[in-house]
PDB file of N, CA and C in Angstrom:
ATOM      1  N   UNK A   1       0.662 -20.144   3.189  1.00  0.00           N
ATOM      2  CA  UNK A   1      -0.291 -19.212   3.745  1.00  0.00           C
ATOM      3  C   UNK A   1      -1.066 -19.877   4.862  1.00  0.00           C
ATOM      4  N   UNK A   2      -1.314 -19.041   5.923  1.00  0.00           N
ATOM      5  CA  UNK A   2      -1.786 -19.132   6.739  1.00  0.00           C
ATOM      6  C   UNK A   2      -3.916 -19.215   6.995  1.00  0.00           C
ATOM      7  N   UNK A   3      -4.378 -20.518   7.142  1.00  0.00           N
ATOM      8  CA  UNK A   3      -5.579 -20.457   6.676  1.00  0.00           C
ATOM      9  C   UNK A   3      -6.317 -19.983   8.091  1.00  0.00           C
ATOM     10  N   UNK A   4      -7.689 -19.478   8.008  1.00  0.00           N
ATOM     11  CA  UNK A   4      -8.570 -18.198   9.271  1.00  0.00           C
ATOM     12  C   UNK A   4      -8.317 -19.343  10.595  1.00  0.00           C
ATOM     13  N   UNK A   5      -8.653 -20.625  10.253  1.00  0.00           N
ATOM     14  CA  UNK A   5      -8.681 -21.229  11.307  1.00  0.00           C
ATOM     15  C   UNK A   5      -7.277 -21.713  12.128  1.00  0.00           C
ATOM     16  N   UNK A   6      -6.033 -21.350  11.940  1.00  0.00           N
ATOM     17  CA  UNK A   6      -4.889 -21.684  11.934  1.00  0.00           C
ATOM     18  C   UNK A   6      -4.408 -20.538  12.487  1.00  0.00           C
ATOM     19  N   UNK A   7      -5.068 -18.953  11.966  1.00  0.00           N
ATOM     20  CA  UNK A   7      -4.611 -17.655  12.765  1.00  0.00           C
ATOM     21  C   UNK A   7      -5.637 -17.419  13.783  1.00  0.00           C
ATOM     22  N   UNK A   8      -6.763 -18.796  14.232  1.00  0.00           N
ATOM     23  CA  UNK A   8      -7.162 -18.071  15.270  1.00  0.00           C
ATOM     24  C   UNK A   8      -6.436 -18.496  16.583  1.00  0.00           C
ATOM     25  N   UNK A   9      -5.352 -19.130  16.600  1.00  0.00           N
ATOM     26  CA  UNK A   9      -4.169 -19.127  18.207  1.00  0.00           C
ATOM     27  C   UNK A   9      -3.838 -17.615  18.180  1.00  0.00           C
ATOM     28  N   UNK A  10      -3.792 -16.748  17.482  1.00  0.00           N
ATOM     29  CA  UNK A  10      -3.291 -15.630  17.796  1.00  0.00           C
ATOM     30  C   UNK A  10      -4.047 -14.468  18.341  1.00  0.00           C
ATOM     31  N   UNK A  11      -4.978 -15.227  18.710  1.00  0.00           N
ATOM     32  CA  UNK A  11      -6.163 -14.411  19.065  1.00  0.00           C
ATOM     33  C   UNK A  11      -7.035 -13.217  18.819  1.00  0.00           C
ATOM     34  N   UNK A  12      -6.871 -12.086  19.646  1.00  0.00           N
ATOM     35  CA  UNK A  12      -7.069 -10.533  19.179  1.00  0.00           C
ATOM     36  C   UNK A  12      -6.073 -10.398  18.030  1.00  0.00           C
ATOM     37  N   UNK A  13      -5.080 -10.572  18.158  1.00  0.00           N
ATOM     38  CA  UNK A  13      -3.968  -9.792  17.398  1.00  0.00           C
ATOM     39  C   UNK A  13      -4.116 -10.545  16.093  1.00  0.00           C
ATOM     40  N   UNK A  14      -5.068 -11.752  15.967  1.00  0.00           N
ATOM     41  CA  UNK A  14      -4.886 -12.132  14.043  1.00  0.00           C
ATOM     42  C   UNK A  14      -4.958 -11.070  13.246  1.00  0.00           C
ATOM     43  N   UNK A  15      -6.265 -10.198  13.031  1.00  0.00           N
ATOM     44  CA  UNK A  15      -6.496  -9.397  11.783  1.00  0.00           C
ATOM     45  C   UNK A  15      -5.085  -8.361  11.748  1.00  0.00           C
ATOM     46  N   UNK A  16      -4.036  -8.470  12.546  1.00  0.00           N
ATOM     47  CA  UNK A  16      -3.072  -7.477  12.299  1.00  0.00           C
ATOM     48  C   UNK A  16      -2.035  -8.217  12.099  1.00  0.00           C
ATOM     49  N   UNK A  17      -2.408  -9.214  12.068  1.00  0.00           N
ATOM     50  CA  UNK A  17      -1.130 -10.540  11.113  1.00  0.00           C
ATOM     51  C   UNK A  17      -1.402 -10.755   9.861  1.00  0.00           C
ATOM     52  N   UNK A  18      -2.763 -11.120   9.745  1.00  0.00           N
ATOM     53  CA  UNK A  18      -2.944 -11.623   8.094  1.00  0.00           C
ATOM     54  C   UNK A  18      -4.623 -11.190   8.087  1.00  0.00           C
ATOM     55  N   UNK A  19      -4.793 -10.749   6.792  1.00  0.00           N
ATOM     56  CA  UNK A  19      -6.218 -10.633   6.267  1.00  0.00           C
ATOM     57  C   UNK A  19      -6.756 -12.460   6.411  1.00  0.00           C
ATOM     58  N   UNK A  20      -7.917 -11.980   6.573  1.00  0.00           N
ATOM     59  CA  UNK A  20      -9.218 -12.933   6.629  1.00  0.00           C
ATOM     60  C   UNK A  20      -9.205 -13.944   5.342  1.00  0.00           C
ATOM     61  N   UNK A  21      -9.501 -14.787   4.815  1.00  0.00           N
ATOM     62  CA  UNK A  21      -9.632 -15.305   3.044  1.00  0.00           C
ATOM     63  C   UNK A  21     -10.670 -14.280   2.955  1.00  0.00           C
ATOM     64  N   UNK A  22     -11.668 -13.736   3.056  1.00  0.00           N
ATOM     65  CA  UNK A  22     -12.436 -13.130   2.282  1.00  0.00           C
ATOM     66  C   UNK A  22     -12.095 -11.615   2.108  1.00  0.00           C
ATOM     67  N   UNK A  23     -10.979 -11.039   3.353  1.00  0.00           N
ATOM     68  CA  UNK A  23     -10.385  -9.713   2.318  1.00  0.00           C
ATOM     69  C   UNK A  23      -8.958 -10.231   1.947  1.00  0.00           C
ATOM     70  N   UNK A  24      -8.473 -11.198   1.318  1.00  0.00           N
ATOM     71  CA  UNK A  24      -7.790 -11.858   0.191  1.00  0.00           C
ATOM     72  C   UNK A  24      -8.181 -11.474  -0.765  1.00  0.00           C
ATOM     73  N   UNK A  25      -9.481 -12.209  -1.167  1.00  0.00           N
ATOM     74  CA  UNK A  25     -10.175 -12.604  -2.413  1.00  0.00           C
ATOM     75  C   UNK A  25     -10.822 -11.563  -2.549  1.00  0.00           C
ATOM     76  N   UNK A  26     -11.372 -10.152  -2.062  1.00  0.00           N
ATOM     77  CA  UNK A  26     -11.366  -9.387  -2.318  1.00  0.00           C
ATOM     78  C   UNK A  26      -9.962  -7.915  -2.698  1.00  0.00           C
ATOM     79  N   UNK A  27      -9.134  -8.290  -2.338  1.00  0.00           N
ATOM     80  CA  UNK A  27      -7.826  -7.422  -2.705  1.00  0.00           C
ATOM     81  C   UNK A  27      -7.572  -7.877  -3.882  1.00  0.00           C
ATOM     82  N   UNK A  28      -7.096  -9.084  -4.012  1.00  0.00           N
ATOM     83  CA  UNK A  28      -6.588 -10.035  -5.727  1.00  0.00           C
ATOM     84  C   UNK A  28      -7.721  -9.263  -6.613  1.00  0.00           C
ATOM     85  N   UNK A  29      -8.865  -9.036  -6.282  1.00  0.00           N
ATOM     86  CA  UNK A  29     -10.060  -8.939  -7.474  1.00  0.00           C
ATOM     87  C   UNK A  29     -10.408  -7.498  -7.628  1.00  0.00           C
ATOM     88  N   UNK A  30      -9.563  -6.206  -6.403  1.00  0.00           N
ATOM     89  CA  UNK A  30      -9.717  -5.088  -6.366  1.00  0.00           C
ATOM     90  C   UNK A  30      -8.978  -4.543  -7.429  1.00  0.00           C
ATOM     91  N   UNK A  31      -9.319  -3.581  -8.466  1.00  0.00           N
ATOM     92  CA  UNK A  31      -8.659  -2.828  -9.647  1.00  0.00           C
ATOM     93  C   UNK A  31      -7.477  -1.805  -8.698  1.00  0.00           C
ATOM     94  N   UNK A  32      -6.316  -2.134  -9.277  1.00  0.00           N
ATOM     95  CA  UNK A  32      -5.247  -1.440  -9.221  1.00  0.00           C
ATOM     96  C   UNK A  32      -4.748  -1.054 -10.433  1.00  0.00           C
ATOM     97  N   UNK A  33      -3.845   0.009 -10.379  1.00  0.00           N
ATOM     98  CA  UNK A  33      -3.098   0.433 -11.528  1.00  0.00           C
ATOM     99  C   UNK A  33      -1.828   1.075 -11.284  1.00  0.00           C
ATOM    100  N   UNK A  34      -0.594   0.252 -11.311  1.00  0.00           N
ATOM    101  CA  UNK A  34       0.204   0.127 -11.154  1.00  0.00           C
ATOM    102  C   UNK A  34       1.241   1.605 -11.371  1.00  0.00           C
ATOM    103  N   UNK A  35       0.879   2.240 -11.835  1.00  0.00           N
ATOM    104  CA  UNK A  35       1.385   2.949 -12.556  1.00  0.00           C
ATOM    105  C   UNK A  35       1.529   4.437 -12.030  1.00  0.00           C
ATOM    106  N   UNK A  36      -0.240   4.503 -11.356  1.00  0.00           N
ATOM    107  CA  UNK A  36      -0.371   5.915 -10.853  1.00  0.00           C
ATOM    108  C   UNK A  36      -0.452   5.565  -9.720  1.00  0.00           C
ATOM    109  N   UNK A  37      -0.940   4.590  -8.748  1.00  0.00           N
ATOM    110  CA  UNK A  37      -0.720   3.952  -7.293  1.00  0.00           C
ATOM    111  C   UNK A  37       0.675   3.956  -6.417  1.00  0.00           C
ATOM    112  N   UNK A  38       0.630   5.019  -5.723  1.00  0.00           N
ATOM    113  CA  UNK A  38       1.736   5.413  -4.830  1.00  0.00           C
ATOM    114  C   UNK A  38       2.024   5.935  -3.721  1.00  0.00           C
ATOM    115  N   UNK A  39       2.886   6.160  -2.461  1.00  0.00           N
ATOM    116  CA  UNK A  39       2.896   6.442  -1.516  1.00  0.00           C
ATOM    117  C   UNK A  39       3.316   7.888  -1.927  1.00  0.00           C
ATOM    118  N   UNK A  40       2.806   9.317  -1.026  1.00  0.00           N
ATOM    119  CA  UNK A  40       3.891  10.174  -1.270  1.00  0.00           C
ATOM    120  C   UNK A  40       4.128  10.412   0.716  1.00  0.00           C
ATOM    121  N   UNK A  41       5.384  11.197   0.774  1.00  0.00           N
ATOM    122  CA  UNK A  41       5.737  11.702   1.774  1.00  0.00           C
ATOM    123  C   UNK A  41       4.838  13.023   2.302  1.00  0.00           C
ATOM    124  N   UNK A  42       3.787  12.818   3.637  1.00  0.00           N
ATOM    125  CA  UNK A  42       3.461  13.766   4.295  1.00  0.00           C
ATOM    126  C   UNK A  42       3.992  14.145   5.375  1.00  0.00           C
ATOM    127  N   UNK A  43       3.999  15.335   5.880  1.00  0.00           N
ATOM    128  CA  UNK A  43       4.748  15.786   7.106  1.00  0.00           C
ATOM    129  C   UNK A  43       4.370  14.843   8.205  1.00  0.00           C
ATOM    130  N   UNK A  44       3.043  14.704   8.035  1.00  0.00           N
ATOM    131  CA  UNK A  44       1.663  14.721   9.441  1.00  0.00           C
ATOM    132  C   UNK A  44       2.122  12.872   9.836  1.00  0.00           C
ATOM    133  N   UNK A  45       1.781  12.689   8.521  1.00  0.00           N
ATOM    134  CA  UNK A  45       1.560  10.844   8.517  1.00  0.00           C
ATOM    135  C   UNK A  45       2.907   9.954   8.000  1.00  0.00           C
ATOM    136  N   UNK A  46       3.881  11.015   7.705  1.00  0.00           N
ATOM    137  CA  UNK A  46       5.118  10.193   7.359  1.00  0.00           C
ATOM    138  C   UNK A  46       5.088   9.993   5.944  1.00  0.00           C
ATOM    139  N   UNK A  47       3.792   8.793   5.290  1.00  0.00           N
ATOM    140  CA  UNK A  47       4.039   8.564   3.754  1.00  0.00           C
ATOM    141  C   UNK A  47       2.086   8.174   3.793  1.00  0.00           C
ATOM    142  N   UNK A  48       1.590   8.597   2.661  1.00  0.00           N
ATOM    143  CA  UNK A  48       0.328   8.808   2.498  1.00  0.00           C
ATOM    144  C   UNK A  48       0.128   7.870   1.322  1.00  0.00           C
ATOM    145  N   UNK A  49      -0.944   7.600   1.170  1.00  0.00           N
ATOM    146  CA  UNK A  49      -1.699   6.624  -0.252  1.00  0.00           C
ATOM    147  C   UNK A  49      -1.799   8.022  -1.534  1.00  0.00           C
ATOM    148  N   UNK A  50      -1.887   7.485  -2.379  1.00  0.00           N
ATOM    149  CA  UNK A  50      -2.043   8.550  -3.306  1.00  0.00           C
ATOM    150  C   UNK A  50      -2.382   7.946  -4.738  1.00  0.00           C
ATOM    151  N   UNK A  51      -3.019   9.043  -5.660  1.00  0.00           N
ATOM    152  CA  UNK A  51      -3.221   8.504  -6.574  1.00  0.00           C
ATOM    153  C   UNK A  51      -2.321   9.555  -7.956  1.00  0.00           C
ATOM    154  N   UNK A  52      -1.330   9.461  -8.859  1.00  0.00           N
ATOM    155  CA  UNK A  52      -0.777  10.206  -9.353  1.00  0.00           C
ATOM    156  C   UNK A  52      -1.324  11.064 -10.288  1.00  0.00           C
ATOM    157  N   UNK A  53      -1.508  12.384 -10.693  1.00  0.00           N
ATOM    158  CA  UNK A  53      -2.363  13.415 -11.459  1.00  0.00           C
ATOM    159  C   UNK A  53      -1.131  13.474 -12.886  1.00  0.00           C
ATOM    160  N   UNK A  54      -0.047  13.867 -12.420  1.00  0.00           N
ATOM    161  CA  UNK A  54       0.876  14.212 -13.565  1.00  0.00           C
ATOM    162  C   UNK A  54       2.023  14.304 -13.162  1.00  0.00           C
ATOM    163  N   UNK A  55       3.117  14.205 -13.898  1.00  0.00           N
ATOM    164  CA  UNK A  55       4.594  14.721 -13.538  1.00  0.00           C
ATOM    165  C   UNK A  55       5.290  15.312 -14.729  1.00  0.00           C
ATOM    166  N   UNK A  56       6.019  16.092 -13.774  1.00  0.00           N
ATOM    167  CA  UNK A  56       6.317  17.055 -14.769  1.00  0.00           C
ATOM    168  C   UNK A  56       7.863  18.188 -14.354  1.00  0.00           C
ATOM    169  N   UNK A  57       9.157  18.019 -14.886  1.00  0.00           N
ATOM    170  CA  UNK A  57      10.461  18.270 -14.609  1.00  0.00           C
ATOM    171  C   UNK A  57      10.721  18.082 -12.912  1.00  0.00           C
ATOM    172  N   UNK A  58      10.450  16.843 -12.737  1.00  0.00           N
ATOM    173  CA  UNK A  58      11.049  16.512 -11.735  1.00  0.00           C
ATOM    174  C   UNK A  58      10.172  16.215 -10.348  1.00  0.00           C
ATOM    175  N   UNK A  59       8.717  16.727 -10.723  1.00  0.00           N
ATOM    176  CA  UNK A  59       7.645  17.002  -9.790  1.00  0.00           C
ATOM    177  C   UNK A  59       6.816  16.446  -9.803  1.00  0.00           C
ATOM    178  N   UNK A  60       5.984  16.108  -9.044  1.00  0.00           N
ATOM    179  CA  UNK A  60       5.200  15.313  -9.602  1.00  0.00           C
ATOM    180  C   UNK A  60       3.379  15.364  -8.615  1.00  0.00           C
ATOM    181  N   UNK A  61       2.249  15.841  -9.485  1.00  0.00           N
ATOM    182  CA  UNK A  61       1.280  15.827  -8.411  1.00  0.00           C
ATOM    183  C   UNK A  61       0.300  14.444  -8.146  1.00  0.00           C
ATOM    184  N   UNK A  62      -0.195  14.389  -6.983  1.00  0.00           N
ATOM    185  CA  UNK A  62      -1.025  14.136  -6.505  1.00  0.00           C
ATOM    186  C   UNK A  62      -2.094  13.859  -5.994  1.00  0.00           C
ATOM    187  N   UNK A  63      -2.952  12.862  -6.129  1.00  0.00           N
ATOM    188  CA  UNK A  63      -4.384  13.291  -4.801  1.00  0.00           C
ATOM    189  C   UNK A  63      -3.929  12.301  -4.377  1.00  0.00           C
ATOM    190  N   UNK A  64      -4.273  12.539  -2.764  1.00  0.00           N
ATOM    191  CA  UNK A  64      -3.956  11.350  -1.642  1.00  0.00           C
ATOM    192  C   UNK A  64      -5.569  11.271  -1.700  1.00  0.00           C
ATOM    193  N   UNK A  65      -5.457  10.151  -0.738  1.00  0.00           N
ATOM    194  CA  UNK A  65      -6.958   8.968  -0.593  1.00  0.00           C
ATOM    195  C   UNK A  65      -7.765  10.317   0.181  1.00  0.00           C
ATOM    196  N   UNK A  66      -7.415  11.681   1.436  1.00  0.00           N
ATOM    197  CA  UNK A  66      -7.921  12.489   1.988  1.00  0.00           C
ATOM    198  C   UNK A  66      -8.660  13.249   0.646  1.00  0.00           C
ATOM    199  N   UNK A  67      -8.399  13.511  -0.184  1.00  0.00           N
ATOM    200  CA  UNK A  67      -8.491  14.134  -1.155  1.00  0.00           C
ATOM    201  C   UNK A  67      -8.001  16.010  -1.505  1.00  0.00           C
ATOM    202  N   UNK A  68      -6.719  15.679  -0.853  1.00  0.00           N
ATOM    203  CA  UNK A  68      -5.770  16.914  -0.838  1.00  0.00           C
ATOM    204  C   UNK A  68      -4.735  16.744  -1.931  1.00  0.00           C
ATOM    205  N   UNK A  69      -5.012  17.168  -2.902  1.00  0.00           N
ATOM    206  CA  UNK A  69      -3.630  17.651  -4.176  1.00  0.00           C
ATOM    207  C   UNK A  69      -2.172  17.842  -3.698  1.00  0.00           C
ATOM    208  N   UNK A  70      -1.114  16.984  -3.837  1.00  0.00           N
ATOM    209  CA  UNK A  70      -0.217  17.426  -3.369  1.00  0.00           C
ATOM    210  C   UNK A  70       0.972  17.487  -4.540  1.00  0.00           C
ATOM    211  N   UNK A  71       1.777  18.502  -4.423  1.00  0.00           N
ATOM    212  CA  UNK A  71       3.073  18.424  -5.330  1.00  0.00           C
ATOM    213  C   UNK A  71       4.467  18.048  -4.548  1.00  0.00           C
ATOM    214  N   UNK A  72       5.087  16.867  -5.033  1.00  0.00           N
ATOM    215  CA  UNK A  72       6.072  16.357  -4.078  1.00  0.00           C
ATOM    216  C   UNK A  72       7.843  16.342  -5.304  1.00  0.00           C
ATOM    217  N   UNK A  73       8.590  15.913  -5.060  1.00  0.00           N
ATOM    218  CA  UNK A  73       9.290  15.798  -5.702  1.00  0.00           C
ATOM    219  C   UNK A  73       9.402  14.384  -6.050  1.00  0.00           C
ATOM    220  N   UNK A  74      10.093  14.008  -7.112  1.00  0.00           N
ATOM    221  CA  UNK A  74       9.718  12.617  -8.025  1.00  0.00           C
ATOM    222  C   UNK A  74      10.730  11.712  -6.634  1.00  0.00           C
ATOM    223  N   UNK A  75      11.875  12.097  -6.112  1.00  0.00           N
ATOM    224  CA  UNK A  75      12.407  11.103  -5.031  1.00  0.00           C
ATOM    225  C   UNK A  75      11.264  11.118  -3.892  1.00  0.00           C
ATOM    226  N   UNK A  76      10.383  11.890  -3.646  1.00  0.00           N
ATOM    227  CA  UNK A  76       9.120  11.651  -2.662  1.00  0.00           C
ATOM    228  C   UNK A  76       8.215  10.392  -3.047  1.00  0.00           C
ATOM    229  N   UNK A  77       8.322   9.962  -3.917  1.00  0.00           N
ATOM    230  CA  UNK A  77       6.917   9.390  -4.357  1.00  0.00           C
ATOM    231  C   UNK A  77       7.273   7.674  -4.398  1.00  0.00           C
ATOM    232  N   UNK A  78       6.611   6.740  -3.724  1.00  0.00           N
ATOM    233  CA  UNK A  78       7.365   5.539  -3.945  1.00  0.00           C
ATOM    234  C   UNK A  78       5.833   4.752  -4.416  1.00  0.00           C
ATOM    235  N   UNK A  79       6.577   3.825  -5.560  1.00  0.00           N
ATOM    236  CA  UNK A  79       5.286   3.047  -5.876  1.00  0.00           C
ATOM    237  C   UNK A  79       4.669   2.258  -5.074  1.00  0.00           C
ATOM    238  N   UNK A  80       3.497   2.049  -5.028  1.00  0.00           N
ATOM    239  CA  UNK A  80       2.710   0.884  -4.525  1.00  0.00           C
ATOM    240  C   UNK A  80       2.419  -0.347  -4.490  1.00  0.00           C
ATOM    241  N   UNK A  81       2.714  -1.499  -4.162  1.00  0.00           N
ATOM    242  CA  UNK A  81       1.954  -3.225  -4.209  1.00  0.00           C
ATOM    243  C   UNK A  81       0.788  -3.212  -4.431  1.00  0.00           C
ATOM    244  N   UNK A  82       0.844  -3.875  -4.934  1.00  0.00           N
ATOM    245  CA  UNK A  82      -0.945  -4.442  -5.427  1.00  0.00           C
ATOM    246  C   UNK A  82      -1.855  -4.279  -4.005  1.00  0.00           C
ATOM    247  N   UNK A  83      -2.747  -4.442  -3.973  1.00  0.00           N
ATOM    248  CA  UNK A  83      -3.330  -5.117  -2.613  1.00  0.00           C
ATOM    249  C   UNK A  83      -2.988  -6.345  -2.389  1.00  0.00           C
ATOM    250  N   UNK A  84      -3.032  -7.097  -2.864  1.00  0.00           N
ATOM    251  CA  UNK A  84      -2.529  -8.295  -2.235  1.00  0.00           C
ATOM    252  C   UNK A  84      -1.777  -8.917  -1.865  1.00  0.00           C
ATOM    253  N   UNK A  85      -1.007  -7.715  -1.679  1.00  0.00           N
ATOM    254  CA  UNK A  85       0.048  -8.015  -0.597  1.00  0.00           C
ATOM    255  C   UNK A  85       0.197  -7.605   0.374  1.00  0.00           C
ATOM    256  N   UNK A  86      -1.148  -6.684   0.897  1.00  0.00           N
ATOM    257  CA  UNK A  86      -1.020  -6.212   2.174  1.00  0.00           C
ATOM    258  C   UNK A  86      -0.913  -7.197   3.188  1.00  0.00           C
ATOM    259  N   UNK A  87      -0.169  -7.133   4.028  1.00  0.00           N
ATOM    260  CA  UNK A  87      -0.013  -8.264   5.464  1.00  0.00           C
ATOM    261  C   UNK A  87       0.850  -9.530   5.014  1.00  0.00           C
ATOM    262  N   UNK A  88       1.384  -9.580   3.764  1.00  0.00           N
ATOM    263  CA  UNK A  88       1.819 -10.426   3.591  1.00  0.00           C
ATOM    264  C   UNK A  88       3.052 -11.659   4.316  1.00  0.00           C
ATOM    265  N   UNK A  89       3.198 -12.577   4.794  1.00  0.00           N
ATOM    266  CA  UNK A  89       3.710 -13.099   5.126  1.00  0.00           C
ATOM    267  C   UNK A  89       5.428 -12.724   5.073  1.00  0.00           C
ATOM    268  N   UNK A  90       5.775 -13.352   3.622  1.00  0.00           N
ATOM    269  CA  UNK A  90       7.189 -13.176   3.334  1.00  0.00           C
ATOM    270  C   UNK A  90       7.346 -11.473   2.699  1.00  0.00           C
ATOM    271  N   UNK A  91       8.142 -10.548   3.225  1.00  0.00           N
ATOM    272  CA  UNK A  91       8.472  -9.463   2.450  1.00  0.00           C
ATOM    273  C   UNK A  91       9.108  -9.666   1.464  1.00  0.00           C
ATOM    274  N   UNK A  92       9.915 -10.286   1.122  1.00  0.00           N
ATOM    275  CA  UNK A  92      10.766 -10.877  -0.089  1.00  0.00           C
ATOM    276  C   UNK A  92       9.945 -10.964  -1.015  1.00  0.00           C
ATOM    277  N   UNK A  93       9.036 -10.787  -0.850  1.00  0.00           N
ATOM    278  CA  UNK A  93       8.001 -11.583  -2.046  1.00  0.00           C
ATOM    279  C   UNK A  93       7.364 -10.578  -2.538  1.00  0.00           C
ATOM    280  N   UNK A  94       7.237  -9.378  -2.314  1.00  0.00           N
ATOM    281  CA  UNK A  94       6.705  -7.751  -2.609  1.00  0.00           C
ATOM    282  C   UNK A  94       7.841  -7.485  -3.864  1.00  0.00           C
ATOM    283  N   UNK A  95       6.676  -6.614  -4.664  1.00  0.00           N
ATOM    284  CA  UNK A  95       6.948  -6.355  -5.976  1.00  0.00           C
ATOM    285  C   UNK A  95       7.903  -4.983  -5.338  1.00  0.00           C
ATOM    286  N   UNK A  96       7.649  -3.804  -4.671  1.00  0.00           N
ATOM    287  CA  UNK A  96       8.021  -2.934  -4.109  1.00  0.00           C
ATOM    288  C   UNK A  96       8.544  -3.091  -2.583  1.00  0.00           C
ATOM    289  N   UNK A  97       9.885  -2.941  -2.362  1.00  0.00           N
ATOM    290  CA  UNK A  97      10.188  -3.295  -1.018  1.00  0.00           C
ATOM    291  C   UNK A  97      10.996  -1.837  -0.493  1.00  0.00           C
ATOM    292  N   UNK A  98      10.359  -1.087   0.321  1.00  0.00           N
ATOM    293  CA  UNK A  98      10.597   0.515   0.705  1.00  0.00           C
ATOM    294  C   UNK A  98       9.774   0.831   2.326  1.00  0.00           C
ATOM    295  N   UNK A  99      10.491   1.880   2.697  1.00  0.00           N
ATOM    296  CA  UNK A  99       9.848   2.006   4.206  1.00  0.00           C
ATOM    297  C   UNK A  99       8.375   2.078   3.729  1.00  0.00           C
ATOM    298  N   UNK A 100       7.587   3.297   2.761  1.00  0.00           N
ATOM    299  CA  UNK A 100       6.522   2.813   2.778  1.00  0.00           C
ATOM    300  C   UNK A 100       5.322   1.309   3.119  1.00  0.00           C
ATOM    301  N   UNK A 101       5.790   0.949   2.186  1.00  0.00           N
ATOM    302  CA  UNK A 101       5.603  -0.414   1.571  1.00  0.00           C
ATOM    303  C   UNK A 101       5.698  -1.088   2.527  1.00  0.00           C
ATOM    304  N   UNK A 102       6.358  -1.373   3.455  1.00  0.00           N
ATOM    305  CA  UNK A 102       6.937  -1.983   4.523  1.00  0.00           C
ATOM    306  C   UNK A 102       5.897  -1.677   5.916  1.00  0.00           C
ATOM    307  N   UNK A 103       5.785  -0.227   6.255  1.00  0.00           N
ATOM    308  CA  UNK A 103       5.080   0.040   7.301  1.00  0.00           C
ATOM    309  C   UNK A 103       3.888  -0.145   7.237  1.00  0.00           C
TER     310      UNK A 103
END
């Protein structure tokens, strides 16, 4: 890993390479839950944050982070990484590896 003083050659463009150590150590310590934490497919934005409500023959609903209810189909919905892996260096290293996840 790359330490703050080591990403500052990259100038402007660090914070869109790697988080800071202090939103690190705040992501590792942010509550996730693996389970209902997921991307779904929006028209507008491509794939949205979401938090899962229920599923049910094949369907499955929604609230995205906007706070719009959505019903998608269960191949719409891709799980989420922890936070702490946002910006991560190696992709290989992601629990979930999907266009979401990725972009």
């Amino acid at each position: 890993m790359s330490s703050d003083q080591e990403m500052a050659v990259f100038g402007e463009a660090a914070p869109y390479l790697r988080k800071s150590e202090k939103e690190r150590i705040e992501a590792q310590n942010k509550p996730f839950d693996a389970k209902t934490s997921v991307f779904v497919v929006d028209p507008k934005e491509s794939f949205v944050k979401a938090t899962v409500q229920s599923r049910e023959g094949g369907k499955v609903t929604a609230k995205t982070e906007a706070g719009a209810t959505v019903t998608v189909k269960e191949d719409q919905v891709f799980p989420m990484n922890p936070p702490k892996y946002d910006k991560i260096e190696d992709m290989a290293m992601m629990t979930h590896l999907h266009e979401p996840a990725v972009l």
